[in-house]
PDB file of N, CA and C in Angstrom:
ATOM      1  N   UNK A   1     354.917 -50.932  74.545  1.00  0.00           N
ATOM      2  CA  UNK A   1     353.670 -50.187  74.539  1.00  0.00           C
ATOM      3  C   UNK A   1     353.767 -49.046  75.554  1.00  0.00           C
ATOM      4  N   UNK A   2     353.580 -48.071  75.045  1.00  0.00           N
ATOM      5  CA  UNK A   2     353.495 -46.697  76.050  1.00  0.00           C
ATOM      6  C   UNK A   2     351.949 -46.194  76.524  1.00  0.00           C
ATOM      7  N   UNK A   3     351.781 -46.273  77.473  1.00  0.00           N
ATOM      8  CA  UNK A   3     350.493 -46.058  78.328  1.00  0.00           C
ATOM      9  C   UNK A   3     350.434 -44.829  78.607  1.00  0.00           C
ATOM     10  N   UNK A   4     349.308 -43.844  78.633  1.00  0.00           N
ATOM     11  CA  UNK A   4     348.707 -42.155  79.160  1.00  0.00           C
ATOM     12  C   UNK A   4     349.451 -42.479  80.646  1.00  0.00           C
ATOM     13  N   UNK A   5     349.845 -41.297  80.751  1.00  0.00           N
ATOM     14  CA  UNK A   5     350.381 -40.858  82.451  1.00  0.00           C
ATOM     15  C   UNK A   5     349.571 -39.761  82.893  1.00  0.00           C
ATOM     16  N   UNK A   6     349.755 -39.428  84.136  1.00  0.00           N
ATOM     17  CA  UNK A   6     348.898 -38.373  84.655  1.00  0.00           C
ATOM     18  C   UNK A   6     350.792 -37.272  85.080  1.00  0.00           C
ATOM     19  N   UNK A   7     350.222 -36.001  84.845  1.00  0.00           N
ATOM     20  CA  UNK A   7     351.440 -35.389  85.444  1.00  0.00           C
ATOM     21  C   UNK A   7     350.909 -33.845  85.641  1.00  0.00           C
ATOM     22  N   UNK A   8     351.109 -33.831  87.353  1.00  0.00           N
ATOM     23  CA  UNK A   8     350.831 -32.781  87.767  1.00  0.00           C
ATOM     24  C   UNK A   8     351.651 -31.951  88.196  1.00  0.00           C
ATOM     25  N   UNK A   9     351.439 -30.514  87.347  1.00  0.00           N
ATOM     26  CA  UNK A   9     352.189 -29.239  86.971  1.00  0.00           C
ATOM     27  C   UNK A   9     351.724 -28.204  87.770  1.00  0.00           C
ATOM     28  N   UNK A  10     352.930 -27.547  88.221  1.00  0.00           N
ATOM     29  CA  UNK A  10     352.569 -26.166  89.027  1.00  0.00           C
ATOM     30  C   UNK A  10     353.589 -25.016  88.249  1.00  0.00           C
ATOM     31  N   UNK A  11     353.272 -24.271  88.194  1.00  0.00           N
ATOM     32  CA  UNK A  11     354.453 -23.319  87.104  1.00  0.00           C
ATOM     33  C   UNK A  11     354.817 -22.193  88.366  1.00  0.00           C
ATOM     34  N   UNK A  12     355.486 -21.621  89.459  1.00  0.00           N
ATOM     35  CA  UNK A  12     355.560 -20.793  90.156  1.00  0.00           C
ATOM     36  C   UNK A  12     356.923 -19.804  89.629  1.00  0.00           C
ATOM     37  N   UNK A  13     356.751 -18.608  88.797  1.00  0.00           N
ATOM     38  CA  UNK A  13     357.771 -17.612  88.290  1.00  0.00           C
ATOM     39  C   UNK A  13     358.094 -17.348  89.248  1.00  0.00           C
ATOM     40  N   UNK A  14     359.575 -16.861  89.006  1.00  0.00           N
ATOM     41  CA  UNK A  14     359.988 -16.406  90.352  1.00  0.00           C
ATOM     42  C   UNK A  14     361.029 -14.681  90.113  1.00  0.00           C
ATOM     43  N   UNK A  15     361.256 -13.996  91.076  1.00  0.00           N
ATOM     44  CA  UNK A  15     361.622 -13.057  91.350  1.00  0.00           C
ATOM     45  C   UNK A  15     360.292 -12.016  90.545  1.00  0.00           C
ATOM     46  N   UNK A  16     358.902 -12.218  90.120  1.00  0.00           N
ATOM     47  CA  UNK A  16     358.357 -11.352  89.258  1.00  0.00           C
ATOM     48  C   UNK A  16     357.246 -10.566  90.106  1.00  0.00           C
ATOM     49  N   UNK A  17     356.684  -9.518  90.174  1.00  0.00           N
ATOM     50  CA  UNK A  17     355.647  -9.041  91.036  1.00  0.00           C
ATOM     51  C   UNK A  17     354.048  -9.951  90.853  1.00  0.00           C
ATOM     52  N   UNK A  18     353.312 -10.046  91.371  1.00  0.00           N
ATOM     53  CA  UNK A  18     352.463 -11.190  91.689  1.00  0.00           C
ATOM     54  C   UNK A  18     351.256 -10.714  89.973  1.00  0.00           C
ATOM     55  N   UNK A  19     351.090  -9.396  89.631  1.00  0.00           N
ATOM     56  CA  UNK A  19     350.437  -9.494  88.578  1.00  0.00           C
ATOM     57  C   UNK A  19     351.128  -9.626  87.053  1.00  0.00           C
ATOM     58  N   UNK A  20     352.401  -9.650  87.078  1.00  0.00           N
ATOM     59  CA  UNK A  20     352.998 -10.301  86.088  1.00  0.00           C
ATOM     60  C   UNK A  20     353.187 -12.031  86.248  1.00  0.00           C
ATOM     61  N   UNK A  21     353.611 -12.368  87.404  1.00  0.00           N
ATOM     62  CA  UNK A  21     353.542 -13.951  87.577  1.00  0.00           C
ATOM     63  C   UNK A  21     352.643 -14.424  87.271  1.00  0.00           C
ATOM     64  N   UNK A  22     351.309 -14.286  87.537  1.00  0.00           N
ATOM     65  CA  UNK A  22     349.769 -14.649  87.182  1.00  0.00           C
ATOM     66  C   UNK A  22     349.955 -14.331  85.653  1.00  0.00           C
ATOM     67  N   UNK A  23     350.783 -13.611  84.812  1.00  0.00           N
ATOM     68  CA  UNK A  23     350.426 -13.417  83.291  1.00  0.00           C
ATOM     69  C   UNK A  23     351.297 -14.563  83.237  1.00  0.00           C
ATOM     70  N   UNK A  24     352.223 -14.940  83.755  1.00  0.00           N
ATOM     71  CA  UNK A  24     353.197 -16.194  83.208  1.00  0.00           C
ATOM     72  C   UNK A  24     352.657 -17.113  83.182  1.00  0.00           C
ATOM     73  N   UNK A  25     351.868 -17.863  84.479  1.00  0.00           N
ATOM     74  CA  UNK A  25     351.350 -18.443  84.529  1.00  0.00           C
ATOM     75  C   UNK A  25     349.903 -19.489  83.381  1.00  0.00           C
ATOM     76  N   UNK A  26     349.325 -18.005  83.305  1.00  0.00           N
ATOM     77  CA  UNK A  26     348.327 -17.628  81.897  1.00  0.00           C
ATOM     78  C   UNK A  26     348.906 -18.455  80.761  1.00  0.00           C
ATOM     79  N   UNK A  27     350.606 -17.897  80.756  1.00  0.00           N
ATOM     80  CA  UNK A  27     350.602 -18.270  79.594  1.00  0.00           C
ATOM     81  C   UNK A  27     350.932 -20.316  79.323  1.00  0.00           C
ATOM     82  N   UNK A  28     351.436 -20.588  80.122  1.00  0.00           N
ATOM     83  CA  UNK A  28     351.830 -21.792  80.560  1.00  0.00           C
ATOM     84  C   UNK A  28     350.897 -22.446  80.964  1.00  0.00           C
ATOM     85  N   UNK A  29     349.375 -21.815  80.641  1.00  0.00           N
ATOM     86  CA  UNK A  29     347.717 -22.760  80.650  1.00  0.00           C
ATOM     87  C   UNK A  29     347.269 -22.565  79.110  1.00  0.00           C
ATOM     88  N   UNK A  30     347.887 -21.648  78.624  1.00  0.00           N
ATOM     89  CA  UNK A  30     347.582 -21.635  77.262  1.00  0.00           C
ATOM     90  C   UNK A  30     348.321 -22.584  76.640  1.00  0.00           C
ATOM     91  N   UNK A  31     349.746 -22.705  76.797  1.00  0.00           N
ATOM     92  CA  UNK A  31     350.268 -24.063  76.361  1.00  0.00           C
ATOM     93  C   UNK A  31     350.316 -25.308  76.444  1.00  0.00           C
ATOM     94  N   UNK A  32     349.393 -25.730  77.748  1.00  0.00           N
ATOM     95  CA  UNK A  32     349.112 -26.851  78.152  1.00  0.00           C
ATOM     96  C   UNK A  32     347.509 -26.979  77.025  1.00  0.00           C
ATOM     97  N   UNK A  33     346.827 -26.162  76.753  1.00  0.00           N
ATOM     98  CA  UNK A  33     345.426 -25.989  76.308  1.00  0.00           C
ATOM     99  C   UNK A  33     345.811 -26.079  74.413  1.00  0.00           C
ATOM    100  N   UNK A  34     346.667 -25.616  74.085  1.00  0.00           N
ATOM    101  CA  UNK A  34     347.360 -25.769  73.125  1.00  0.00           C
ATOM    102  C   UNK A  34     347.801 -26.964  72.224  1.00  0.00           C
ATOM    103  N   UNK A  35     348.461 -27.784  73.775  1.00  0.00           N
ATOM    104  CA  UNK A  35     349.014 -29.284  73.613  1.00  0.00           C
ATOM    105  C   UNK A  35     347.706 -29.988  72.798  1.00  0.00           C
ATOM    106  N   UNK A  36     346.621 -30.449  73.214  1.00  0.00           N
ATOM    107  CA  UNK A  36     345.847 -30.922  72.423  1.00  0.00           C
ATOM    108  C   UNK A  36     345.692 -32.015  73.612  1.00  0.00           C
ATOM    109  N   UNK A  37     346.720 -32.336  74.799  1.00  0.00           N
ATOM    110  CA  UNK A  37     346.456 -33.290  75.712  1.00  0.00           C
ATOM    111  C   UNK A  37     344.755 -33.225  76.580  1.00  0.00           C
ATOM    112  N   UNK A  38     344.142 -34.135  77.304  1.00  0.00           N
ATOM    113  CA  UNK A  38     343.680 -33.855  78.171  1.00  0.00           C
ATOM    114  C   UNK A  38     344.211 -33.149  78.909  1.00  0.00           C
ATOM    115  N   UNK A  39     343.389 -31.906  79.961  1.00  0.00           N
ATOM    116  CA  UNK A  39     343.823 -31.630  81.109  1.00  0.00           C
ATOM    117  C   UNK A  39     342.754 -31.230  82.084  1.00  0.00           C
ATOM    118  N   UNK A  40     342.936 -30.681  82.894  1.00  0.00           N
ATOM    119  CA  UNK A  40     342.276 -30.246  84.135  1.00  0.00           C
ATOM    120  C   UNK A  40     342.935 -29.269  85.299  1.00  0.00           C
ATOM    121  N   UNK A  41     342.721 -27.354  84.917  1.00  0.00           N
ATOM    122  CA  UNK A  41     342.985 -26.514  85.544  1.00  0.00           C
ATOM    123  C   UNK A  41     342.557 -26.738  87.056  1.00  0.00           C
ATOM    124  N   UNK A  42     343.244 -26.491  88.098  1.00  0.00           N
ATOM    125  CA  UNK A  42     342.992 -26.544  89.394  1.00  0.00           C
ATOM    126  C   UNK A  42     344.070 -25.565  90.262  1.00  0.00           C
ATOM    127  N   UNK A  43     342.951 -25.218  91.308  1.00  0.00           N
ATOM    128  CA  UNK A  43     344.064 -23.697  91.661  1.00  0.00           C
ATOM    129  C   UNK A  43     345.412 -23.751  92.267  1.00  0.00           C
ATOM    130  N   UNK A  44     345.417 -24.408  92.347  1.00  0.00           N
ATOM    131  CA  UNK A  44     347.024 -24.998  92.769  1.00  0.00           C
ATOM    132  C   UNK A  44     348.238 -25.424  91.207  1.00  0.00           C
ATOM    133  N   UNK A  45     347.506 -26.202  90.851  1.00  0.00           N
ATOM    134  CA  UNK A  45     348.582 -26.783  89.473  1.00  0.00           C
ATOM    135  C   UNK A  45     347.552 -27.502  88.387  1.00  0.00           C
ATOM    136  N   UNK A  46     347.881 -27.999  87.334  1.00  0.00           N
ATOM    137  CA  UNK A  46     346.838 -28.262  85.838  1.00  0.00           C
ATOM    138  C   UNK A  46     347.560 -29.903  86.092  1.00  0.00           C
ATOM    139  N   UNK A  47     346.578 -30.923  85.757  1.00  0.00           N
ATOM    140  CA  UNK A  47     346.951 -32.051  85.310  1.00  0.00           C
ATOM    141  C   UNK A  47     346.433 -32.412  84.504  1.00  0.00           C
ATOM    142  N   UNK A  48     347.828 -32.735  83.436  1.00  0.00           N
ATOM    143  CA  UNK A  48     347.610 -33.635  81.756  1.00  0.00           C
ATOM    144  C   UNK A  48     347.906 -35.006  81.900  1.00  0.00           C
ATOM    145  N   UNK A  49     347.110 -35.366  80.965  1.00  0.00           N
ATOM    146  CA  UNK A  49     347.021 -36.917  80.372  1.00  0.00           C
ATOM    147  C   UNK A  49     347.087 -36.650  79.367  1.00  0.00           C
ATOM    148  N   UNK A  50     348.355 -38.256  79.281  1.00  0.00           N
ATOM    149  CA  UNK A  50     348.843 -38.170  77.395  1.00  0.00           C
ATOM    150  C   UNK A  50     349.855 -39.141  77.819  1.00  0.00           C
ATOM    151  N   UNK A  51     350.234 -39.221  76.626  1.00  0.00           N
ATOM    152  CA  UNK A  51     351.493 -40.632  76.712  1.00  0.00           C
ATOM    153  C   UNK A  51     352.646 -39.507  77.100  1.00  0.00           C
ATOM    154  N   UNK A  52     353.612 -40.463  77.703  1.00  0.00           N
ATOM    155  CA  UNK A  52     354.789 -39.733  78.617  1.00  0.00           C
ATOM    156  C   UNK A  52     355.438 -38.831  77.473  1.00  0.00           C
ATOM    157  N   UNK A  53     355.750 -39.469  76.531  1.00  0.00           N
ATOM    158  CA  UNK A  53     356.751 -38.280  75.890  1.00  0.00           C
ATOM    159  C   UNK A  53     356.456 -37.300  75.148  1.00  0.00           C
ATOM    160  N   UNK A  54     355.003 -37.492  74.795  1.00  0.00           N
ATOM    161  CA  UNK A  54     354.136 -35.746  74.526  1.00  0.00           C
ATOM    162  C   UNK A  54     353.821 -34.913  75.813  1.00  0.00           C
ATOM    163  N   UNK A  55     354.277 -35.420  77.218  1.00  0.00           N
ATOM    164  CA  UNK A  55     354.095 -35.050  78.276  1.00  0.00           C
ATOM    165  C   UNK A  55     355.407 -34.228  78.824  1.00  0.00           C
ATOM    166  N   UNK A  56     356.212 -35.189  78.278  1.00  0.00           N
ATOM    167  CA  UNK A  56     357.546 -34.839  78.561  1.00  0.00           C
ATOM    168  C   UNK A  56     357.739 -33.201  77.852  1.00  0.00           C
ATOM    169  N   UNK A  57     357.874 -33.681  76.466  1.00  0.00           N
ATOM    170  CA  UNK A  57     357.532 -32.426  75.276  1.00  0.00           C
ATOM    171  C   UNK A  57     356.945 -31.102  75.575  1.00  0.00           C
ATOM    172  N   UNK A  58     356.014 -31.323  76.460  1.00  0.00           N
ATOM    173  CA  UNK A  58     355.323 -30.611  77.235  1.00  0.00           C
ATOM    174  C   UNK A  58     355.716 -29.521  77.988  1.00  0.00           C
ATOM    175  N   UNK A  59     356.274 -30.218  78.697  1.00  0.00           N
ATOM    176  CA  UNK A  59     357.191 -29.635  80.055  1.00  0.00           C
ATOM    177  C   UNK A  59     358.260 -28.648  79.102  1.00  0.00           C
ATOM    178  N   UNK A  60     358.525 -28.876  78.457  1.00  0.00           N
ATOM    179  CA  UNK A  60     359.910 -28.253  77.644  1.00  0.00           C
ATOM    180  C   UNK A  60     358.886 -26.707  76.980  1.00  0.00           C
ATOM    181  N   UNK A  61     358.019 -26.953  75.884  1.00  0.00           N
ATOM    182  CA  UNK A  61     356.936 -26.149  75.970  1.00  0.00           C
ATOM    183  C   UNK A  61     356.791 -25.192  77.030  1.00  0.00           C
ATOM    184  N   UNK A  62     356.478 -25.540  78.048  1.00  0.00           N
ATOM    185  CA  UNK A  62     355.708 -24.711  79.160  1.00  0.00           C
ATOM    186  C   UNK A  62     356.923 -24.368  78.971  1.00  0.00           C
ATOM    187  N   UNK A  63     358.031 -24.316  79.416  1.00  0.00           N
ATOM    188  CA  UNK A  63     359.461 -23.095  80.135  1.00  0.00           C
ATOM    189  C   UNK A  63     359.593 -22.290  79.002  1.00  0.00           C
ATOM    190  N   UNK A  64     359.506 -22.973  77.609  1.00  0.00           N
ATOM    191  CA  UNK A  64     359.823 -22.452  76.899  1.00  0.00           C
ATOM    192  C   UNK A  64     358.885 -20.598  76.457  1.00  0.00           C
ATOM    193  N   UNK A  65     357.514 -21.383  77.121  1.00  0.00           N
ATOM    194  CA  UNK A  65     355.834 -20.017  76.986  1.00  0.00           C
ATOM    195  C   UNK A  65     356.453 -19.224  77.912  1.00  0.00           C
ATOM    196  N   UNK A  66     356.550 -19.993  79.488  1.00  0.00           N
ATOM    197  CA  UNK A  66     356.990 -18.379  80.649  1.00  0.00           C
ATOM    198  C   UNK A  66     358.312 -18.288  80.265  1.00  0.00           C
ATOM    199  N   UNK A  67     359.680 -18.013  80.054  1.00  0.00           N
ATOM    200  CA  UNK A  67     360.219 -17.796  79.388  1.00  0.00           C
ATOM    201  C   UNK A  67     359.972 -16.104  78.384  1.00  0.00           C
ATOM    202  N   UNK A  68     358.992 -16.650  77.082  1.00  0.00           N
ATOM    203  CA  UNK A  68     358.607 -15.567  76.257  1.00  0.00           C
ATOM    204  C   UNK A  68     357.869 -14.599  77.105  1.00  0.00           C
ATOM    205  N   UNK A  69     356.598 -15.350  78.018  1.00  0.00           N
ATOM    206  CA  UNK A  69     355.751 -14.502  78.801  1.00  0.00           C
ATOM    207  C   UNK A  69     356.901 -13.604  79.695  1.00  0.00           C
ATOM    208  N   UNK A  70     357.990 -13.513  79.960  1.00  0.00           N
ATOM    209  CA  UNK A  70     358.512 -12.448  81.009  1.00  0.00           C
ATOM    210  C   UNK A  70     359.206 -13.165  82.062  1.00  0.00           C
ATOM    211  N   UNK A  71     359.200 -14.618  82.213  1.00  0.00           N
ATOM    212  CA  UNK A  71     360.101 -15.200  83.262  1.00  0.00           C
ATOM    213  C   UNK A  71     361.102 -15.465  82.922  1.00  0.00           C
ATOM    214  N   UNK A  72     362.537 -14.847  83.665  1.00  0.00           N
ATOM    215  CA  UNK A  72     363.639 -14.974  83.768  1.00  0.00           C
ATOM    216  C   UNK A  72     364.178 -16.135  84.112  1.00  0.00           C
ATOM    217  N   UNK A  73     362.975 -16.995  85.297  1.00  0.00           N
ATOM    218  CA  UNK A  73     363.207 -18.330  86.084  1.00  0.00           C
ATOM    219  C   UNK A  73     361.954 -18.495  86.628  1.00  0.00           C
ATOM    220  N   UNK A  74     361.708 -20.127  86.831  1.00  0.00           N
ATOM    221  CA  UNK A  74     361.114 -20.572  87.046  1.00  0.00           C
ATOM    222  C   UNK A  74     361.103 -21.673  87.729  1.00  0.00           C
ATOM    223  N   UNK A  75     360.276 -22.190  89.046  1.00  0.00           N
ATOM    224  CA  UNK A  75     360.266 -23.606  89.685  1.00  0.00           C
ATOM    225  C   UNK A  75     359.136 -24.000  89.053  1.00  0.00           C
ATOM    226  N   UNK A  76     359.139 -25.158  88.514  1.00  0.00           N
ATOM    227  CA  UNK A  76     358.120 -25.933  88.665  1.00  0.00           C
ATOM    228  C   UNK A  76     358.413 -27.467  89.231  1.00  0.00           C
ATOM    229  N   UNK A  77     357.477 -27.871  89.864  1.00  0.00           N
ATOM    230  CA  UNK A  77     356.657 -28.987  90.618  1.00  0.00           C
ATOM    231  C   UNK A  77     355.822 -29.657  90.087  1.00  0.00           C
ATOM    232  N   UNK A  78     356.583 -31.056  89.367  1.00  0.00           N
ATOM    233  CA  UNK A  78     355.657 -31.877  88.818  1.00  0.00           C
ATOM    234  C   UNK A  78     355.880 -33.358  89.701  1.00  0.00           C
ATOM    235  N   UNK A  79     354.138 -33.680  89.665  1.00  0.00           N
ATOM    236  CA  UNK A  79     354.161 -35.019  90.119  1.00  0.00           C
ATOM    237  C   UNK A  79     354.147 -36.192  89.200  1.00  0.00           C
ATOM    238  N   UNK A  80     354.228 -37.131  88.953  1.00  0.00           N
ATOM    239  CA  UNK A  80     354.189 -37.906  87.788  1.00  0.00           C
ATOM    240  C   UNK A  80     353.543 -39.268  88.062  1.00  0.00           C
ATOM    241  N   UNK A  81     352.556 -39.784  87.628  1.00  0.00           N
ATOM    242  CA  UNK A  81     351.780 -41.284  87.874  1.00  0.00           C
ATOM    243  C   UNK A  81     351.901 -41.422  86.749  1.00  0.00           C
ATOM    244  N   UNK A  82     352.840 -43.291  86.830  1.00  0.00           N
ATOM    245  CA  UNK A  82     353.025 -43.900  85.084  1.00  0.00           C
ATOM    246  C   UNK A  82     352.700 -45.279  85.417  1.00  0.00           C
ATOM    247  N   UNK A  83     351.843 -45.869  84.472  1.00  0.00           N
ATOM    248  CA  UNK A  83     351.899 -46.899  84.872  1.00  0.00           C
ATOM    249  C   UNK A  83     352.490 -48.046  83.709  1.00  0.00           C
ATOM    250  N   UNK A  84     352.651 -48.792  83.940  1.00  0.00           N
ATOM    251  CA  UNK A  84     353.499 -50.258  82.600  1.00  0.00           C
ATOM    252  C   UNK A  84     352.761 -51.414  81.732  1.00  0.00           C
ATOM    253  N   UNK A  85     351.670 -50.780  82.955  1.00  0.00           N
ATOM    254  CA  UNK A  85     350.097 -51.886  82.140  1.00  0.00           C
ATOM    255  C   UNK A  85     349.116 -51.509  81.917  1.00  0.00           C
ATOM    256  N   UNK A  86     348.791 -50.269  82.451  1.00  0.00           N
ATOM    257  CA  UNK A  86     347.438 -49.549  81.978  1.00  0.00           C
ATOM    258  C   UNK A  86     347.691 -48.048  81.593  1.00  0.00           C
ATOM    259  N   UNK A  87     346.510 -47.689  80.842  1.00  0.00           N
ATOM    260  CA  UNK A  87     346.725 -45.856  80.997  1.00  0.00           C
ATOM    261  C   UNK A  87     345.980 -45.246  82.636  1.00  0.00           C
ATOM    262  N   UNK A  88     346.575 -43.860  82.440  1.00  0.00           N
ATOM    263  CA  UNK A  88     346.148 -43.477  83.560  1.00  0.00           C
ATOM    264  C   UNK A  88     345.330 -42.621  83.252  1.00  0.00           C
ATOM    265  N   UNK A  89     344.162 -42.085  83.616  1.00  0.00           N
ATOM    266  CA  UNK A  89     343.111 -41.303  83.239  1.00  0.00           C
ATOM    267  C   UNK A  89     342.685 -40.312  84.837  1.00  0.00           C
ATOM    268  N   UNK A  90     342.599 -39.189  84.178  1.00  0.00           N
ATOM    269  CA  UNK A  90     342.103 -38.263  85.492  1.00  0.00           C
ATOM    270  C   UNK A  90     340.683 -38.657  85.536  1.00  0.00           C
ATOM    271  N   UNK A  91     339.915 -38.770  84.721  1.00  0.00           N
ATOM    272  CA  UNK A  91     338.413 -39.223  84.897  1.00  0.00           C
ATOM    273  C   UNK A  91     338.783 -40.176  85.989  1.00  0.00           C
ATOM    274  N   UNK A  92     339.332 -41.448  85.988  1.00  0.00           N
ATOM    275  CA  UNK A  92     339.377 -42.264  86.799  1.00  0.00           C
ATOM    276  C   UNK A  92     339.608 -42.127  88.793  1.00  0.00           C
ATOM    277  N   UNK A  93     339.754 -40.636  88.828  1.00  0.00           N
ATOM    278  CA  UNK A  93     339.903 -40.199  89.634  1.00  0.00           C
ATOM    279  C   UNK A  93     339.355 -39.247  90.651  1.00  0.00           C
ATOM    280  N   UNK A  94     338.532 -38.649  89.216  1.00  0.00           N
ATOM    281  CA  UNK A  94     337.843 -37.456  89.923  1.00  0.00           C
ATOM    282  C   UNK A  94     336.381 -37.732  89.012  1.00  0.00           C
ATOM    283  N   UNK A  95     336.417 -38.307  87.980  1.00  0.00           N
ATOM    284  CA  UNK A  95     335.287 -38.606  87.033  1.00  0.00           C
ATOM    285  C   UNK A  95     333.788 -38.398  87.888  1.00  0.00           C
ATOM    286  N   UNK A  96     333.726 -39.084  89.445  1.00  0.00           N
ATOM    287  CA  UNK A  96     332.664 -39.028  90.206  1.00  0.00           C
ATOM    288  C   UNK A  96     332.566 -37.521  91.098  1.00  0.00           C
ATOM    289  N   UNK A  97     333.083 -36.876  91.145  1.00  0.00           N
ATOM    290  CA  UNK A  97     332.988 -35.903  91.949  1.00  0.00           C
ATOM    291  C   UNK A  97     332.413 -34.428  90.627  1.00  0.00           C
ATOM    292  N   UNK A  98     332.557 -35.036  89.311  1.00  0.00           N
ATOM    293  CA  UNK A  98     332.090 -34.023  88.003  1.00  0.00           C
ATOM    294  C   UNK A  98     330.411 -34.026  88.181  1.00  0.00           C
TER     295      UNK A  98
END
């Protein structure tokens, strides 16, 4: 049985001037918004919920958007919460602070 993970994404382009990076970026929220996953934009990085390997899928996606958007290269910084017996839900986390 495969359980929702939480996985938090930061997309930071690199070598690009700061108003093209922000378009890369753009575009790599459009593909997360795309996915069909839960998520949750935050100014630092976006976290999706979804089962790991549409998550995974994901990740491949995003390089693949900045990439087209104008990035040559890219770091990204993902955190990953999985669990083996339950799903993981961002509501469960922040649900009270909405």
């Amino acid at each position: 049985m495969s359980y929702n993970v939480n996985m938090a994404i930061q997309v930071l382009p690199l070598h690009l001037p700061q108003i093209e990076a922000y378009s890369v970026v753009d575009a790599a929220i459009a593909c997360i918004q795309a996915s069909g996953l839960h998520y949750v934009v935050c100014p630092f990085e976006t976290v999706v919920e979804g089962p790991y390997d549409k998550v995974m899928q994901l990740l491949t996606d995003i390089q693949d958007a900045c990439n087209k958007a104008g990035a040559d290269s890219v770091l990204i910084n993902m955190k990953l919460q999985r669990s083996f017996v339950k799903d993981i839900a961002i509501d469960d986390k922040i649900g009270k602070y909405k």
